[in-house]
N, C-alpha and C. Protein backbone atom coordinates (compact mmCIF):
# COMPACT_ATOMS: atom_id res chain seq x y z
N UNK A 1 0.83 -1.19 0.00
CA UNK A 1 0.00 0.00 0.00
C UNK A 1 0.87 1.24 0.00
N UNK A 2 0.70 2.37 -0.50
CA UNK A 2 1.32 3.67 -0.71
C UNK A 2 1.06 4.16 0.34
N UNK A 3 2.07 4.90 1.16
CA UNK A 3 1.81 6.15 1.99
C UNK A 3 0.73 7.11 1.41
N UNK A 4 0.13 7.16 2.53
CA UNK A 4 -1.14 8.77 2.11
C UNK A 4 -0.27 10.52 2.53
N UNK A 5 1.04 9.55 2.96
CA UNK A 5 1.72 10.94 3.03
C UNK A 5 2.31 11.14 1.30
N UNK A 6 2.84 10.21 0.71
CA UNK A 6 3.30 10.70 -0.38
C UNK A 6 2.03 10.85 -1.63
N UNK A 7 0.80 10.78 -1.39
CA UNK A 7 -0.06 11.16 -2.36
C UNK A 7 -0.41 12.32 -2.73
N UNK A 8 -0.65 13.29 -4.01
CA UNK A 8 -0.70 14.25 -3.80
C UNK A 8 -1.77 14.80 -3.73
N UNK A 9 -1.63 16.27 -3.32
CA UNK A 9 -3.20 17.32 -2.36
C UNK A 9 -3.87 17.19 -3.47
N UNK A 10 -5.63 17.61 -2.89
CA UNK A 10 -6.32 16.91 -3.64
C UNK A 10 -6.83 18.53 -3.40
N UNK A 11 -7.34 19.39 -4.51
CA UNK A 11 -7.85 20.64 -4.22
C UNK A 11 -9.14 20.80 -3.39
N UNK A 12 -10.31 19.82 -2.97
CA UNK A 12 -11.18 20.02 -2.58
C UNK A 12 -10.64 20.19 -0.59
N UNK A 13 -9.38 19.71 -0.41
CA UNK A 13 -9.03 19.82 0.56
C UNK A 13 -8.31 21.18 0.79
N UNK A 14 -7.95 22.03 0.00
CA UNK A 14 -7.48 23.48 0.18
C UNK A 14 -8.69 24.03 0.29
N UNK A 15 -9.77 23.76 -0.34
CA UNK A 15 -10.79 24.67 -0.36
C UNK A 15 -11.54 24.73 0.87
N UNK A 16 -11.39 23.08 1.62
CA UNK A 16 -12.53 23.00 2.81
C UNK A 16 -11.66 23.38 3.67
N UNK A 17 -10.19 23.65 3.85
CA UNK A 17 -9.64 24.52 4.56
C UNK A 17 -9.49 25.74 4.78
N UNK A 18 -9.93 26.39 3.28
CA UNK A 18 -10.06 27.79 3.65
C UNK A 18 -11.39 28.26 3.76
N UNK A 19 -12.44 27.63 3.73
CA UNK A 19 -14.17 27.58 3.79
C UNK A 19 -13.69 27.22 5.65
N UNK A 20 -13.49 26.44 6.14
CA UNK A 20 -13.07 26.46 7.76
C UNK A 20 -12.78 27.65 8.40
N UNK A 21 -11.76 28.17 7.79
CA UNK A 21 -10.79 29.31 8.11
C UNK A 21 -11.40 30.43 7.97
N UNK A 22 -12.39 30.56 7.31
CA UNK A 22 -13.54 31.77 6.92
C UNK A 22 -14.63 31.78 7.89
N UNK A 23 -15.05 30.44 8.17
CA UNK A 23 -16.16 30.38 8.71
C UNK A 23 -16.07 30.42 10.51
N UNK A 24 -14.58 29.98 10.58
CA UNK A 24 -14.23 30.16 12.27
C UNK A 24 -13.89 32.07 12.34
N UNK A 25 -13.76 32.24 11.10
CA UNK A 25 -13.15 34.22 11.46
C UNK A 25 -14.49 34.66 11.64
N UNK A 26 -15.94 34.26 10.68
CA UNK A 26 -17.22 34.63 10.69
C UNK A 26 -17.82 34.82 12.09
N UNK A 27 -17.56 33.50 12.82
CA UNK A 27 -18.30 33.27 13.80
C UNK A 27 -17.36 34.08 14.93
N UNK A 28 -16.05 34.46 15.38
CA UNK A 28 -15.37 35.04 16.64
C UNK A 28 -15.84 36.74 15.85
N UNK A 29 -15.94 37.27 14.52
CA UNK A 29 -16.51 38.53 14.71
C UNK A 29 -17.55 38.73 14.68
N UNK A 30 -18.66 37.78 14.67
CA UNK A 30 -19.81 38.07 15.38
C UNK A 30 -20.08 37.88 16.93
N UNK A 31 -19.34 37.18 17.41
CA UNK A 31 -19.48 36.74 18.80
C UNK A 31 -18.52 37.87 19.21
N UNK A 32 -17.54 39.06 19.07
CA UNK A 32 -17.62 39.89 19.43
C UNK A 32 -18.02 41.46 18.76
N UNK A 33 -18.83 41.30 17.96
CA UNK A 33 -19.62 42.09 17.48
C UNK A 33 -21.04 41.78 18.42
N UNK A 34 -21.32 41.01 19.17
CA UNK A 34 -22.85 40.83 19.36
C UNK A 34 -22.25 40.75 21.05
N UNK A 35 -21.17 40.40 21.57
CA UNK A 35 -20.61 40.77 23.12
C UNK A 35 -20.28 42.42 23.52
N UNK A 36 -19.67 42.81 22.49
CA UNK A 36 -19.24 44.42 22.77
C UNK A 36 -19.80 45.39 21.89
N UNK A 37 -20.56 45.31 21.38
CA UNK A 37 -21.87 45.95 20.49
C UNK A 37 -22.43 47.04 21.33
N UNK A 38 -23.18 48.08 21.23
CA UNK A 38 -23.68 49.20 21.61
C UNK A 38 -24.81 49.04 21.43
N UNK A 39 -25.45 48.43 19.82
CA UNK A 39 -26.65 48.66 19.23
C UNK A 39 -27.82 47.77 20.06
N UNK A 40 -28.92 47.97 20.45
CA UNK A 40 -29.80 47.50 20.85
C UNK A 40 -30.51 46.06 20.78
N UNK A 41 -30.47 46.15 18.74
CA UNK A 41 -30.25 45.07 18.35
C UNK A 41 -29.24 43.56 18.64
N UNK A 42 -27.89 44.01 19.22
CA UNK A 42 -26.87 43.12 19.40
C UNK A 42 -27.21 43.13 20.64
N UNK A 43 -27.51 44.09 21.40
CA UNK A 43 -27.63 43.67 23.24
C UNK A 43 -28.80 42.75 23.38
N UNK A 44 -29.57 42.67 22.42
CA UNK A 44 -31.12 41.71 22.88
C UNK A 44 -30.68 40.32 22.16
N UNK A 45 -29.75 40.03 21.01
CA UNK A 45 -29.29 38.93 20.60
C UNK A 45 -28.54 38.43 22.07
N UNK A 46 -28.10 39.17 22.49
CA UNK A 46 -27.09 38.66 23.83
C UNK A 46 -27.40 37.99 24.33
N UNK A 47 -28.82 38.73 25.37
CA UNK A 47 -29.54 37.78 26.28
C UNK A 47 -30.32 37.21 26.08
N UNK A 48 -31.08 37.15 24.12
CA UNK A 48 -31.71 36.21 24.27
C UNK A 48 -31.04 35.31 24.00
N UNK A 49 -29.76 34.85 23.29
CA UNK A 49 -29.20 33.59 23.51
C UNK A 49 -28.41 33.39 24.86
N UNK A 50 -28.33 34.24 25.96
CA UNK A 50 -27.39 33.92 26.50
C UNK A 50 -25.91 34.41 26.70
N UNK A 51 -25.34 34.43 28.03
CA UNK A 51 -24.56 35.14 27.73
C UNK A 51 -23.21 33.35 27.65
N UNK A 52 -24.02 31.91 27.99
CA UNK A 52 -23.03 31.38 28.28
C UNK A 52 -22.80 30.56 26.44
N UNK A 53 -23.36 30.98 25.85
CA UNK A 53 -23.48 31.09 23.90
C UNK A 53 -22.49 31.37 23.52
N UNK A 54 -21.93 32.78 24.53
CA UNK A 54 -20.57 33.55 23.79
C UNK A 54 -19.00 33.03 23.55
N UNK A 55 -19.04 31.70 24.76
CA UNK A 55 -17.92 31.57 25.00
C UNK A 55 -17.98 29.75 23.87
N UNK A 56 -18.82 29.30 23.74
CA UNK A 56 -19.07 28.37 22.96
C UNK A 56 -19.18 28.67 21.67
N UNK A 57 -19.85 29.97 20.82
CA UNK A 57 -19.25 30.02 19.69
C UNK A 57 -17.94 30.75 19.35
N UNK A 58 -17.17 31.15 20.16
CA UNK A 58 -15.69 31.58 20.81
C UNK A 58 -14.98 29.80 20.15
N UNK A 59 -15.52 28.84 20.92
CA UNK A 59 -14.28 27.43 21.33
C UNK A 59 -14.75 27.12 19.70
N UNK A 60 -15.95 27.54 19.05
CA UNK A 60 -16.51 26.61 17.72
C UNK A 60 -15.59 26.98 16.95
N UNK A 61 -15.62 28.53 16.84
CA UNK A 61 -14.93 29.29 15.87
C UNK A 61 -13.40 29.09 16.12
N UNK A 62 -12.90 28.95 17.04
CA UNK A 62 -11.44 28.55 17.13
C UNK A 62 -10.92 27.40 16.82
N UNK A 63 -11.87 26.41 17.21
CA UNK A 63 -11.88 25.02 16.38
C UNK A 63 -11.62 25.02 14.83
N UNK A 64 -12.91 26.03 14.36
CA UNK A 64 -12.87 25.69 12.99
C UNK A 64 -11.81 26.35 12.28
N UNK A 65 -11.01 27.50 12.75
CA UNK A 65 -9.94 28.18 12.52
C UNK A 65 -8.58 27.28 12.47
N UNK A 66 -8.35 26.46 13.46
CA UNK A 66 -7.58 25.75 13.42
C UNK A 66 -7.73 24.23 12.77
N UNK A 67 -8.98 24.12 12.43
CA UNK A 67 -8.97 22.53 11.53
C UNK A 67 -8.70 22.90 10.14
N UNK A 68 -9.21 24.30 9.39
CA UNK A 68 -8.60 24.89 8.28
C UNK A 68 -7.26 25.31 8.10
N UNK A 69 -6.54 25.63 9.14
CA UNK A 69 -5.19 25.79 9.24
C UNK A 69 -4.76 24.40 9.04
N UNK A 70 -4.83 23.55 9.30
CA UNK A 70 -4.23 22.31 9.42
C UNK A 70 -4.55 21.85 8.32
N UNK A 71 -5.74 21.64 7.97
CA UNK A 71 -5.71 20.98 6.31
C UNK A 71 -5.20 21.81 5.44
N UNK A 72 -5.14 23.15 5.63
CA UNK A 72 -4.18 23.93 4.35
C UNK A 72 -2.86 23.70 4.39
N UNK A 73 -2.14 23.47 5.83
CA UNK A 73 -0.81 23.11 6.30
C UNK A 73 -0.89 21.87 5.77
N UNK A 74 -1.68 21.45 5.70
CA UNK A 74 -1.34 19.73 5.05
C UNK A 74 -1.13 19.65 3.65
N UNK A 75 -1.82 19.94 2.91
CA UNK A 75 -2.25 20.50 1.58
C UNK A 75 -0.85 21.24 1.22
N UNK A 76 -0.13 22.19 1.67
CA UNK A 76 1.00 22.84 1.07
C UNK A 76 2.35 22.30 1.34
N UNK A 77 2.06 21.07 2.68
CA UNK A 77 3.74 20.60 2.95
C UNK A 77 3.88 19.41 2.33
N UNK A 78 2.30 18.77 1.59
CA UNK A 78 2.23 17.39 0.62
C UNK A 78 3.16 18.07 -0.90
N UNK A 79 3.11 19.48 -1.46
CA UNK A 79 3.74 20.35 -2.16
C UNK A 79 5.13 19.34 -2.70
């Protein structure tokens, strides 16, 4: 059997890494766009989800930031 290290990147894997990497930046500037917000609108999103929401789409979005980092890091050192 061939190493899956020496096979080469497959583009749908750069892409779902940088669709990750977008979507974890999406979610930490809304979660502090909707924590340190002024507008009325963002203070009533607050409490109606909660204020313990903030810190969970905080861990989502950092997750998904770093699983796109890693498949793009994978993707460019298969190179």
């Amino acid at each position: 059997m061939s190493d899956p290290a020496e096979r080469p990147p497959k583009r749908g894997e750069a892409i779902a890494g940088a669709a990750f990497v977008l979507v974890g930046l999406a979610l930490l500037s809304g979660m502090l766009a909707i924590s340190y917000g002024q507008a009325p609108a963002l203070q009533t999103l607050l409490f109606r989800y909660g204020l313990a929401a903030v810190p969970l789409v905080a861990v989502l979005g950092q997750g998904a930031i770093l699983l796109g980092l890693w498949l793009l890091w994978r993707v460019a050192s298969r190179r």
